[in-house]
C-alpha atoms as a PDB file:
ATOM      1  CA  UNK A   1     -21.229  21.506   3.540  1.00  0.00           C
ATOM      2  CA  UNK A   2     -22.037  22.138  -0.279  1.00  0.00           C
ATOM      3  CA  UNK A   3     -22.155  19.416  -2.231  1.00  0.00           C
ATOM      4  CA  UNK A   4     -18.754  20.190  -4.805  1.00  0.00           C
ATOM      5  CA  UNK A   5     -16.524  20.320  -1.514  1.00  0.00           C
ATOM      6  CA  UNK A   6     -17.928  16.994  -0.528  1.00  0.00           C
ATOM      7  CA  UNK A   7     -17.031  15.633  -4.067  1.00  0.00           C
ATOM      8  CA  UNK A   8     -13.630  17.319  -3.586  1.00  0.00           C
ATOM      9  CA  UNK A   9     -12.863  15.320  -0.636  1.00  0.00           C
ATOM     10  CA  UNK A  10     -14.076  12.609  -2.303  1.00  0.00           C
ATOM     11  CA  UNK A  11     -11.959  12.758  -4.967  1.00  0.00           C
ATOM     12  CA  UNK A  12      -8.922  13.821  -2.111  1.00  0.00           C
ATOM     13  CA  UNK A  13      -9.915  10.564  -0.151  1.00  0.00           C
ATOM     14  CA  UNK A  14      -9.616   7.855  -3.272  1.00  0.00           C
ATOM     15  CA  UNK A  15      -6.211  10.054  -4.954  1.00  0.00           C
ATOM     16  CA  UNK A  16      -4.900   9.263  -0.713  1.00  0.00           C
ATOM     17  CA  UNK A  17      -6.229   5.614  -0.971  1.00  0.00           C
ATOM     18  CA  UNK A  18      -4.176   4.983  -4.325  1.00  0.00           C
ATOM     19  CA  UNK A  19      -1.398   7.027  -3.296  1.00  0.00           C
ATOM     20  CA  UNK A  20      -0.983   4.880   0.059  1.00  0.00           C
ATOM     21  CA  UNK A  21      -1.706   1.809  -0.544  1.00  0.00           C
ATOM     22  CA  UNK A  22       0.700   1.524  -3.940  1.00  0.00           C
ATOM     23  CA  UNK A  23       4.119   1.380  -2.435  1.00  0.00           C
ATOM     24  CA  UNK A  24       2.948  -1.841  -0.802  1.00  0.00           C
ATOM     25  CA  UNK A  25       1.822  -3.133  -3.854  1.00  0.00           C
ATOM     26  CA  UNK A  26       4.519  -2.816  -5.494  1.00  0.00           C
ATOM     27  CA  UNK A  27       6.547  -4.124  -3.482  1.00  0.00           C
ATOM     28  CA  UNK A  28       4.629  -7.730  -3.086  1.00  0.00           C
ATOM     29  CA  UNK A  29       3.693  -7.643  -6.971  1.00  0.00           C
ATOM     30  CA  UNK A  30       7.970  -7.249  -6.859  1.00  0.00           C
ATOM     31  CA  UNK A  31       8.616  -9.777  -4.565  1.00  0.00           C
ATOM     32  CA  UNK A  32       6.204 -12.305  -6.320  1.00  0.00           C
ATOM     33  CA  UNK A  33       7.936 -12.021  -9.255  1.00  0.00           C
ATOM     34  CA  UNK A  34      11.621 -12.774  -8.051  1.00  0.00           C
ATOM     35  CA  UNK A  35       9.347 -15.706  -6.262  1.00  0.00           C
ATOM     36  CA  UNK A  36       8.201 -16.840  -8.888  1.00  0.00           C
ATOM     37  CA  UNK A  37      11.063 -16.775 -11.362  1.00  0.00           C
ATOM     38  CA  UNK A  38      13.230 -18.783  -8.062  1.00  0.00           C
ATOM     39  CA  UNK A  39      10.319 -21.222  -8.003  1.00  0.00           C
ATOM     40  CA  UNK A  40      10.877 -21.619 -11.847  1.00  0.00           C
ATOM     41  CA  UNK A  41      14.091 -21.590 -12.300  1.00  0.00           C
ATOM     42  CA  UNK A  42      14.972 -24.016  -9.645  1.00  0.00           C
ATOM     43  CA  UNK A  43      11.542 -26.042 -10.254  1.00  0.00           C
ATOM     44  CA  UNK A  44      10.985 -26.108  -6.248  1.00  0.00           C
ATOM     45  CA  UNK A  45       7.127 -26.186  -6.433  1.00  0.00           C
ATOM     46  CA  UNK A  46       6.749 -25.691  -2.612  1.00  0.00           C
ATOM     47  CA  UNK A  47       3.329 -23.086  -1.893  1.00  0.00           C
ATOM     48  CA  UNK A  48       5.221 -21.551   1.417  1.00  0.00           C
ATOM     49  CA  UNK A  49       8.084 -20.277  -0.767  1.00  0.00           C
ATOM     50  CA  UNK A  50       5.736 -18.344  -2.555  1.00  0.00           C
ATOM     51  CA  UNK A  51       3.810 -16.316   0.518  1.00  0.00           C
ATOM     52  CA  UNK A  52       6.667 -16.405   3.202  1.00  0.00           C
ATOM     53  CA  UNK A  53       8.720 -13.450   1.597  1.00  0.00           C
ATOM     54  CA  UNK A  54       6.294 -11.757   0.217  1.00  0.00           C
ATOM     55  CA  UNK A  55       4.638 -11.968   3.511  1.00  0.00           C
ATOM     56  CA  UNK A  56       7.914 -10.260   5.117  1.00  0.00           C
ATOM     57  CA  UNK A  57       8.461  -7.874   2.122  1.00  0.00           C
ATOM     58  CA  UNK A  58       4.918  -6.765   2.815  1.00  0.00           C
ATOM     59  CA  UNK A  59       5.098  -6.308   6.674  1.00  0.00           C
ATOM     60  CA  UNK A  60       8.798  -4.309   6.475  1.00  0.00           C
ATOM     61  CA  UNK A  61       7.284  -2.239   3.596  1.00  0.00           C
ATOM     62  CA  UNK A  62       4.533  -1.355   6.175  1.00  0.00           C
ATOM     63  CA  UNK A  63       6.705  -1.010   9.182  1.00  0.00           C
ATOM     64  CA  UNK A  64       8.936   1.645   7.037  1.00  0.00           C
ATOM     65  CA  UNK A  65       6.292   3.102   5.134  1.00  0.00           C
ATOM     66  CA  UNK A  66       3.801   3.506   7.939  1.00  0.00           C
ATOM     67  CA  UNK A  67       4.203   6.227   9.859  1.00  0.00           C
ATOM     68  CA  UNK A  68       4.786   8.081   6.417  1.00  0.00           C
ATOM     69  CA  UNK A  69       1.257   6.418   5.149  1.00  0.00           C
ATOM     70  CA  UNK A  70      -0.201   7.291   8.802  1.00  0.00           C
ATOM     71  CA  UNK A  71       0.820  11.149   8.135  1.00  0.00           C
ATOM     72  CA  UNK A  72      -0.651  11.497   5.043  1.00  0.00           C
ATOM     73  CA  UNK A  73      -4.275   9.616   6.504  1.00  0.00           C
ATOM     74  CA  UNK A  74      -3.513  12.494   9.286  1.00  0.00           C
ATOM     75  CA  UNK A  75      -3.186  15.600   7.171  1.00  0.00           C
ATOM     76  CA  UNK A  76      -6.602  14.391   5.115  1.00  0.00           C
ATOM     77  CA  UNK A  77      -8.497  13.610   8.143  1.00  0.00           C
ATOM     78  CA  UNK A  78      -7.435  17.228   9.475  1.00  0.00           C
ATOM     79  CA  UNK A  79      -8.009  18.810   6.336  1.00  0.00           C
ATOM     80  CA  UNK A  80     -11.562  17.253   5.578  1.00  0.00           C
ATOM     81  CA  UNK A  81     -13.020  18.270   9.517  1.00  0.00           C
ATOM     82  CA  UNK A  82     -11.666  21.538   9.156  1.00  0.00           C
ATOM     83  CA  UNK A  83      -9.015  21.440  11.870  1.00  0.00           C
ATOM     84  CA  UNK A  84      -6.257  23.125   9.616  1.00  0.00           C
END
């Protein structure tokens, strides 16, 4: 394999890292905020408040987004050994 198509796939492989692993970023950096603005705005200082839904927001956003994220993995994987 020449060198500039390993670069390419490279390249493909961290563009696919960013691309799935965002969404589920976003939505805890979300979540943390409307945590943290409760937490101040009602003054409850409690350290569970703060993980628990983010903890849930994170694990629907992965059950919903997952097989989507697993497709995209797929189609690289595919791609990079040649199969399509």
């Amino acid at each position: 394999m020449p060198l500039a198509e390993l670069v390419t796939l490279a390249q493909q492989a961290l563009v696919l890292s960013l691309l799935v692993s965002v969404p589920v970023l976003l939505v805890a950096a979300a979540v943390g905020l409307l945590s943290a603005i409760f937490q101040a705005a009602t003054q409850v200082q409690d350290a569970a408040l703060g993980h628990f839904p983010k903890f849930i927001a994170v694990c629907l956003a992965l059950a919903l987004g997952g097989p989507w994220m697993g497709r995209q993995i797929l189609g690289f994987a595919l791609r990079a050994f040649g199969a399509q």
